[in-house]
PDB file of N, CA and C in Angstrom:
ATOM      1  N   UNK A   1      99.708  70.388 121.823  1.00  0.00           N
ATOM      2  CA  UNK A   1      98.787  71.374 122.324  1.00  0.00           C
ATOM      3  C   UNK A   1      97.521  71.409 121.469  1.00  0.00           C
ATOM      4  N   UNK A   2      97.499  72.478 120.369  1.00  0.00           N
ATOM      5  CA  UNK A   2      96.145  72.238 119.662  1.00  0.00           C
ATOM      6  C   UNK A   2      96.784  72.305 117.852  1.00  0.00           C
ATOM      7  N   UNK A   3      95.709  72.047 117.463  1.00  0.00           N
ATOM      8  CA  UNK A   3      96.305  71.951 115.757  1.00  0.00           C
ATOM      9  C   UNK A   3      96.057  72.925 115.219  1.00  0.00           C
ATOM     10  N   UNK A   4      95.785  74.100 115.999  1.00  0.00           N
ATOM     11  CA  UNK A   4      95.952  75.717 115.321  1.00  0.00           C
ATOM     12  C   UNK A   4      96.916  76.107 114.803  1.00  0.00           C
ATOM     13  N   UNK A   5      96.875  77.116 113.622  1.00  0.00           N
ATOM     14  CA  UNK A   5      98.020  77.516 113.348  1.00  0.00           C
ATOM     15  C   UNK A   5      98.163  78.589 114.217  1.00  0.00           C
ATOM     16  N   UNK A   6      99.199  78.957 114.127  1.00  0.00           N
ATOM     17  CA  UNK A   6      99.741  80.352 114.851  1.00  0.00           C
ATOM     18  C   UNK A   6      99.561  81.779 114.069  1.00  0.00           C
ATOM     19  N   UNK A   7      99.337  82.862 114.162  1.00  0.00           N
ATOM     20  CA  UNK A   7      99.142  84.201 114.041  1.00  0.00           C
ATOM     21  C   UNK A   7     100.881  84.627 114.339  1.00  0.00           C
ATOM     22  N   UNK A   8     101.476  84.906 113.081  1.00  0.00           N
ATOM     23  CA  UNK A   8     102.670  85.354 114.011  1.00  0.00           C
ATOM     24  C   UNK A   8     102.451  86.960 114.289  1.00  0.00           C
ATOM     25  N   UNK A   9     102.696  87.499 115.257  1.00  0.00           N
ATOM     26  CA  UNK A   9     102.254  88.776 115.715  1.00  0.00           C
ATOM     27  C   UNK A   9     103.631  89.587 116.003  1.00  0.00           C
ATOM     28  N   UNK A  10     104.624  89.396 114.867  1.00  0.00           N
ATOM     29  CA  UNK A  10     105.920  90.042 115.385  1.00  0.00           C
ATOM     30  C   UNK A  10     105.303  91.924 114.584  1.00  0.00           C
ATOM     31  N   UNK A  11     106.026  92.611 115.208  1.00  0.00           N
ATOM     32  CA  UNK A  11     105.922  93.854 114.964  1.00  0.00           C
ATOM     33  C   UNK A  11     104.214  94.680 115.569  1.00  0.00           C
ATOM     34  N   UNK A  12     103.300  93.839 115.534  1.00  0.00           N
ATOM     35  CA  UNK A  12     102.274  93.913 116.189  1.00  0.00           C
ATOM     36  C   UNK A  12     102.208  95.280 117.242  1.00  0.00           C
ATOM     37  N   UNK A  13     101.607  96.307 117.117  1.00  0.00           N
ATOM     38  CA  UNK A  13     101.738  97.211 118.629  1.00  0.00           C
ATOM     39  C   UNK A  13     101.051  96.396 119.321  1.00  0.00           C
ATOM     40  N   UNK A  14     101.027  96.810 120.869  1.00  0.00           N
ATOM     41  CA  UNK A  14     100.296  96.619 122.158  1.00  0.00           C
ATOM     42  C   UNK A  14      98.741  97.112 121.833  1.00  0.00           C
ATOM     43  N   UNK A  15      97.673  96.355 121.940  1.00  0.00           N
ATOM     44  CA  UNK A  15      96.321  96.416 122.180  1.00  0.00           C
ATOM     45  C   UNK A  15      95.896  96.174 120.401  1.00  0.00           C
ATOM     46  N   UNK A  16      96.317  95.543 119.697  1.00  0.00           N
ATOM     47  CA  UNK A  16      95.693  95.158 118.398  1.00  0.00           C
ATOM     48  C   UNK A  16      95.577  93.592 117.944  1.00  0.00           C
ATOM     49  N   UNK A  17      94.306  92.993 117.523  1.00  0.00           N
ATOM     50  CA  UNK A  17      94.325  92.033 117.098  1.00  0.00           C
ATOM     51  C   UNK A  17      94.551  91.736 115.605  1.00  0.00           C
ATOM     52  N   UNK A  18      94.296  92.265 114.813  1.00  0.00           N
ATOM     53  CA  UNK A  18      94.343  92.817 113.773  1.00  0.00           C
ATOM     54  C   UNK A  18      94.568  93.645 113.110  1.00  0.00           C
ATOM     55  N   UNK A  19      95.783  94.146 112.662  1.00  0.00           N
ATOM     56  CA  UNK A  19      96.892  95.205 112.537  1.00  0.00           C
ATOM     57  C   UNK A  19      95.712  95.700 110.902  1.00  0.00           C
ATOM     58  N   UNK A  20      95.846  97.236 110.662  1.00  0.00           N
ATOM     59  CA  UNK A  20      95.380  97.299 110.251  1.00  0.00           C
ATOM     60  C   UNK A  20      95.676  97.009 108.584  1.00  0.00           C
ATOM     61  N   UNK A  21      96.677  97.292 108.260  1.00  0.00           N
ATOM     62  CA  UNK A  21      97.746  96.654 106.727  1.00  0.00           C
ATOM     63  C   UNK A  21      96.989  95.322 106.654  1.00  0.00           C
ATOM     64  N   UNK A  22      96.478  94.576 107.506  1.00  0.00           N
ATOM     65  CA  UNK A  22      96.130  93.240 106.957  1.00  0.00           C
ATOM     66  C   UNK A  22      94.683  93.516 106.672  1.00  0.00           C
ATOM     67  N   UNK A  23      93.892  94.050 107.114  1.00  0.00           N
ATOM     68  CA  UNK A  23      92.515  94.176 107.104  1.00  0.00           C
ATOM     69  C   UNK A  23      92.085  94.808 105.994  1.00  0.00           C
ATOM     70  N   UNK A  24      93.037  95.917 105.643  1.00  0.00           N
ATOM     71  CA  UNK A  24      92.924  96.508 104.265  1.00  0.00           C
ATOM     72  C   UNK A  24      93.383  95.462 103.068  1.00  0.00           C
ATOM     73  N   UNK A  25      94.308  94.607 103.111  1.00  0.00           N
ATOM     74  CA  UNK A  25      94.217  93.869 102.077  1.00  0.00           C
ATOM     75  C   UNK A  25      92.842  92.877 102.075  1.00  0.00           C
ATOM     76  N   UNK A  26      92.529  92.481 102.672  1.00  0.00           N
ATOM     77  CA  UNK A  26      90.883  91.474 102.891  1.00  0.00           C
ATOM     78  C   UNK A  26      89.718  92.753 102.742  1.00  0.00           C
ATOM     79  N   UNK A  27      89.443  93.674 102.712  1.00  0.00           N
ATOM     80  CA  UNK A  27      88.724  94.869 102.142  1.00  0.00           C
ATOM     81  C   UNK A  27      88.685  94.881 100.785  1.00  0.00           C
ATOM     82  N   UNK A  28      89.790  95.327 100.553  1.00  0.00           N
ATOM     83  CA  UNK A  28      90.366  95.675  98.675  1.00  0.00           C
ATOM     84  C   UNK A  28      90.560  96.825  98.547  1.00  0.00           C
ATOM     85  N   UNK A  29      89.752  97.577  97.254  1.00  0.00           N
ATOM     86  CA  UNK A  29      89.792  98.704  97.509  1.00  0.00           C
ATOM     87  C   UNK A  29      88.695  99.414  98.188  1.00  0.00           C
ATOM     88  N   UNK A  30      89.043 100.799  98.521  1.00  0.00           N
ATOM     89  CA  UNK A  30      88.071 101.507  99.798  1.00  0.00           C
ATOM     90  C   UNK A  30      87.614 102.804  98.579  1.00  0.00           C
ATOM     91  N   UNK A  31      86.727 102.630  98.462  1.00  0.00           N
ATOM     92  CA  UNK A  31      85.931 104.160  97.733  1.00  0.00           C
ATOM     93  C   UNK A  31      85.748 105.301  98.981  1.00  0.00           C
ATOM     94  N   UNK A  32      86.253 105.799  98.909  1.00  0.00           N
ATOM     95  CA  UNK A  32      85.398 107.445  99.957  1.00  0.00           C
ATOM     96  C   UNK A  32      86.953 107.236 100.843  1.00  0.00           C
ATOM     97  N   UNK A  33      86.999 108.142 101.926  1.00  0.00           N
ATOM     98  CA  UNK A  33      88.074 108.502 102.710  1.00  0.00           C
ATOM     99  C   UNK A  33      88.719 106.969 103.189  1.00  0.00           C
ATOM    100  N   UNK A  34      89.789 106.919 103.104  1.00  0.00           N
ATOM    101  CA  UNK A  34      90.069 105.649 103.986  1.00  0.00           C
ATOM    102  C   UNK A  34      90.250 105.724 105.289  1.00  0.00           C
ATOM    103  N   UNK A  35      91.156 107.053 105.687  1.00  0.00           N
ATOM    104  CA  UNK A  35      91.706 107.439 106.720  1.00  0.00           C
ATOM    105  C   UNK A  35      90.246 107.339 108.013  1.00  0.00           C
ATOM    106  N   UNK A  36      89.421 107.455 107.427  1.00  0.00           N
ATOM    107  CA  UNK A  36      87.817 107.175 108.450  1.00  0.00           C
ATOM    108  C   UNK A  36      87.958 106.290 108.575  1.00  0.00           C
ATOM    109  N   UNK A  37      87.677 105.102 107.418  1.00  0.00           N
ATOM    110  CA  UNK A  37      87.703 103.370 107.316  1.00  0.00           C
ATOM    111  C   UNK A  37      88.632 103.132 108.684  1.00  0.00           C
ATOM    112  N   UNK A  38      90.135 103.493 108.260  1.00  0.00           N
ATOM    113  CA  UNK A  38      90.931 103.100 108.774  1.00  0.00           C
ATOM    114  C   UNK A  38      91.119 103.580 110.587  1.00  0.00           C
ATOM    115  N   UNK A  39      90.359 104.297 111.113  1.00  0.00           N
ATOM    116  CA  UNK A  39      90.125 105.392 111.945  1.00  0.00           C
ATOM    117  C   UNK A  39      89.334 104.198 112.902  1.00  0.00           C
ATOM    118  N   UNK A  40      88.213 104.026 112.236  1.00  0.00           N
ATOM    119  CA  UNK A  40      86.844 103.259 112.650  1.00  0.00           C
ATOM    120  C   UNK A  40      87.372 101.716 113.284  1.00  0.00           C
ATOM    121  N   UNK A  41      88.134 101.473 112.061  1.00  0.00           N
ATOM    122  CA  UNK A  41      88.521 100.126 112.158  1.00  0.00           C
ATOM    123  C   UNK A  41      89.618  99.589 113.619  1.00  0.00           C
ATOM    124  N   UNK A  42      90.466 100.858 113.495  1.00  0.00           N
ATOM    125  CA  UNK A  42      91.721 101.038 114.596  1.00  0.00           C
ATOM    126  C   UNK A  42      90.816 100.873 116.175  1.00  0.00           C
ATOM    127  N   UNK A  43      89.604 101.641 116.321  1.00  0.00           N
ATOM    128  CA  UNK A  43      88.922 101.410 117.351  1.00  0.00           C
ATOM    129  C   UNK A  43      88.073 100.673 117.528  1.00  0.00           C
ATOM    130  N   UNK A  44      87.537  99.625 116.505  1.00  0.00           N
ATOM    131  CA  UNK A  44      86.778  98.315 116.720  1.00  0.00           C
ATOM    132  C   UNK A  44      87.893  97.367 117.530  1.00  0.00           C
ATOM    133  N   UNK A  45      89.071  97.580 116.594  1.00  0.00           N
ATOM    134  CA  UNK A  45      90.331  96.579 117.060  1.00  0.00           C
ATOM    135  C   UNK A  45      90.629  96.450 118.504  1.00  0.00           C
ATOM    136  N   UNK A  46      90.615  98.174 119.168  1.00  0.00           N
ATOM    137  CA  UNK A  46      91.458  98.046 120.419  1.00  0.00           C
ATOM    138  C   UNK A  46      90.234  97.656 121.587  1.00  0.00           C
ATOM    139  N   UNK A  47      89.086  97.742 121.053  1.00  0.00           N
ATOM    140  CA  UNK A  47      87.602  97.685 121.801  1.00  0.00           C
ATOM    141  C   UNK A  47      87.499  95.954 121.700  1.00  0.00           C
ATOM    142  N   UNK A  48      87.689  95.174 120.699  1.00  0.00           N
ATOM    143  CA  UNK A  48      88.149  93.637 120.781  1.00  0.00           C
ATOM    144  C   UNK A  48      88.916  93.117 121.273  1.00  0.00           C
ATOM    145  N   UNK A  49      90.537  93.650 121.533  1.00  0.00           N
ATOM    146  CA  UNK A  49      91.388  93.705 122.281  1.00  0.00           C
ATOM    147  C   UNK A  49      91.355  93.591 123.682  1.00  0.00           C
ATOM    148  N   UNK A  50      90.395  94.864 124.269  1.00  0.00           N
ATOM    149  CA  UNK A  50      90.258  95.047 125.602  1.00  0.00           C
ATOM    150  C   UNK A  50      89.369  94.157 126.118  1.00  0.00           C
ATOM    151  N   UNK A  51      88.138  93.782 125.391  1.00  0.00           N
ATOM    152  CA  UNK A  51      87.311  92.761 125.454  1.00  0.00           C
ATOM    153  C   UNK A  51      87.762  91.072 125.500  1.00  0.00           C
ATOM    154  N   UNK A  52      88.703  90.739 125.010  1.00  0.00           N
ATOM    155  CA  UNK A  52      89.785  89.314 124.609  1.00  0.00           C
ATOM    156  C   UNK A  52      90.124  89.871 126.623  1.00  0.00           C
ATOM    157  N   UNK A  53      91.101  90.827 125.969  1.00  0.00           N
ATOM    158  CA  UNK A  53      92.084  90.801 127.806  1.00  0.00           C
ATOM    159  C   UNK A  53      91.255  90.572 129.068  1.00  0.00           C
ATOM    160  N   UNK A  54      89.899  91.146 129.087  1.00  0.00           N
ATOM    161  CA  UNK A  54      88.835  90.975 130.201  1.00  0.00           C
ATOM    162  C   UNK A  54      88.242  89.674 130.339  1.00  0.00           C
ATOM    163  N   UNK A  55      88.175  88.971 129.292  1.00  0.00           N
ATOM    164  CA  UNK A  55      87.958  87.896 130.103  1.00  0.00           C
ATOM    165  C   UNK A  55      89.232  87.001 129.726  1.00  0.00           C
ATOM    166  N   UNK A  56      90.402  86.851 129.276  1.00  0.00           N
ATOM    167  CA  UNK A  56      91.130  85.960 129.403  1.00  0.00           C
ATOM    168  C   UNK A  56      91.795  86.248 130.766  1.00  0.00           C
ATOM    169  N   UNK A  57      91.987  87.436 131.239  1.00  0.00           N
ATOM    170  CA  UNK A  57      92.522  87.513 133.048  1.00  0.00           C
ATOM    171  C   UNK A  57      91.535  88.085 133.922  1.00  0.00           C
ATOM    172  N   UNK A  58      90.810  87.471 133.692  1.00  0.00           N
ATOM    173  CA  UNK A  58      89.244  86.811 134.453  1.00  0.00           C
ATOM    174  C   UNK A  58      89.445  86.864 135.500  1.00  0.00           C
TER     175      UNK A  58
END
């Protein structure tokens, strides 16, 4: 097929590309509230998500 690796996406909820536990380790540490960071971030995700699903069932 292709020479990608795979994303394993076990435990993954429904509508996330990027769970957020991983995104915070590639961040580091967060100065000021995280729970915003993490808030902000949760709805970039599901807004990429919905965007991926719209055009892959085109």
């Amino acid at each position: 097929m292709t020479d990608t690796n795979k994303v394993n996406t076990k435990g993954m909820g429904p509508g996330v590309c990027v769970p957020w536990d991983q995104k915070a380790k590639e961040f580091g540490e967060i100065l000021g509230n995280k729970e915003i960071v993490k808030k902000e971030w949760e709805q970039l995700d599901a807004m990429a998500y919905a965007y991926l699903w719209f055009w892959v069932h085109r």
